[in-house]
C-alpha atoms as a PDB file:
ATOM      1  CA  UNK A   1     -29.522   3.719  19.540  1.00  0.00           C
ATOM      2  CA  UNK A   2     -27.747   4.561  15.992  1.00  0.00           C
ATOM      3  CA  UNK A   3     -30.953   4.898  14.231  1.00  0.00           C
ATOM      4  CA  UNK A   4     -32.471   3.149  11.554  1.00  0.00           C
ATOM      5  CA  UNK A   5     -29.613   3.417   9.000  1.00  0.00           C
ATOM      6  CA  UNK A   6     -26.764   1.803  11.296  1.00  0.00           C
ATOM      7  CA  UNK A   7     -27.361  -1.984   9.910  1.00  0.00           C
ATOM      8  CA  UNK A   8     -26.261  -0.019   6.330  1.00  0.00           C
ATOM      9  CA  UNK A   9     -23.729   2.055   7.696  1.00  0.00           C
ATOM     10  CA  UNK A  10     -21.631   0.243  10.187  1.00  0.00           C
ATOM     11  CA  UNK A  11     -20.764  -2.273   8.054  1.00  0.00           C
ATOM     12  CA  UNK A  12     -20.214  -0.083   5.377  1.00  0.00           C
ATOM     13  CA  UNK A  13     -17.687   1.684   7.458  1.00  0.00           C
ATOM     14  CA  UNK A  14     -15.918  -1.530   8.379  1.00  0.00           C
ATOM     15  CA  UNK A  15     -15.962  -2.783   4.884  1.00  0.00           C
ATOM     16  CA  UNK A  16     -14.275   0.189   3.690  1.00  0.00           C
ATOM     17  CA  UNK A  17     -11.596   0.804   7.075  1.00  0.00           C
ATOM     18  CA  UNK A  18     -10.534  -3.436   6.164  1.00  0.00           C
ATOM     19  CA  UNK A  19     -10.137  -2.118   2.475  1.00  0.00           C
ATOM     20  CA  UNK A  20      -7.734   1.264   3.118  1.00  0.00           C
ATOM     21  CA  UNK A  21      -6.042  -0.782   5.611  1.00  0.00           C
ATOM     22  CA  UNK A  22      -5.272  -3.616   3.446  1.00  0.00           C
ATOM     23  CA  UNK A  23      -4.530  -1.250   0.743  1.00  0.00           C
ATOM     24  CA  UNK A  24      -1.846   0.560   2.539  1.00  0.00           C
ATOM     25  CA  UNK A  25      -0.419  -2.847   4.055  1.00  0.00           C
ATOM     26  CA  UNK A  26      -0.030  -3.947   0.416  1.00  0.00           C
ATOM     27  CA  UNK A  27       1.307  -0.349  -0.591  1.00  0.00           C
ATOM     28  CA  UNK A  28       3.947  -0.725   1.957  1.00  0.00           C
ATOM     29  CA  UNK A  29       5.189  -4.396   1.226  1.00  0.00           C
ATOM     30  CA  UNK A  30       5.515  -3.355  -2.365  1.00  0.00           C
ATOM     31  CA  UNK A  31       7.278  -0.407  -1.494  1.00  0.00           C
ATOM     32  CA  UNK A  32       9.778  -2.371   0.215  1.00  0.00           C
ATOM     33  CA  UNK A  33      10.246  -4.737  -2.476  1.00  0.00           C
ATOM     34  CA  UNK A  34      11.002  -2.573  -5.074  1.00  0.00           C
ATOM     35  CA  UNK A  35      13.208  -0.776  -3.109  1.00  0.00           C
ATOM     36  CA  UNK A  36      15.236  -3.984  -2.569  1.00  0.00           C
ATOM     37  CA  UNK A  37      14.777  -4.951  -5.979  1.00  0.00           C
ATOM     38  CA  UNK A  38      16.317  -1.300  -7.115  1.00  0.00           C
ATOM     39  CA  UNK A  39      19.235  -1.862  -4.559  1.00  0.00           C
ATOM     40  CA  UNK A  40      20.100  -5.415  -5.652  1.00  0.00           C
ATOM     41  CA  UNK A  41      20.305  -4.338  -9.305  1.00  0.00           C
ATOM     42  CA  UNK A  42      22.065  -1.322  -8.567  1.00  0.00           C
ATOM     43  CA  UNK A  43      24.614  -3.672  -6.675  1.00  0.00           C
ATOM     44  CA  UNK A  44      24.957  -5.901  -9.888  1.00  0.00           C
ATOM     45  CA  UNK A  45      26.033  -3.048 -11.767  1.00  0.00           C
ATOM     46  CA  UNK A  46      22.537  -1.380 -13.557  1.00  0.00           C
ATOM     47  CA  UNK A  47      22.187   2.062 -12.876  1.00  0.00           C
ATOM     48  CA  UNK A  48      18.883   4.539 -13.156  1.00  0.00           C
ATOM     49  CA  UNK A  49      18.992   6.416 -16.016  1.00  0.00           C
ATOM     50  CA  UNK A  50      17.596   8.858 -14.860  1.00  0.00           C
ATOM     51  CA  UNK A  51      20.663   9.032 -11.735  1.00  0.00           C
ATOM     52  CA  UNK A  52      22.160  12.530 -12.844  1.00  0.00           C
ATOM     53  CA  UNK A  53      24.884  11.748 -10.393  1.00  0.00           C
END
């Protein structure tokens, strides 16, 4: 039905979806956690250098 190549190529294509999925999960957690991190030491007092404002 998918030819001779689909016992390569399905997998392969839900090998790599899990991996960009995963990716992005862990992407977005450590997005989040930096941008707490940032606010809690902006809160204590340490400021960006780089804040021109």
């Amino acid at each position: 039905m998918f030819g001779e190549h689909a016992s390569f190529i399905i997998p392969s294509y839900i090998i790599s979806f899990v991996a960009i999925v995963g990716m992005t999960i862990y992407i977005i957690a450590q997005h989040k956690l930096r941008k707490a991190e940032l606010k809690r030491l902006e809160e204590s007092g340490i400021k960006r250098r780089a804040d021109n404002g």
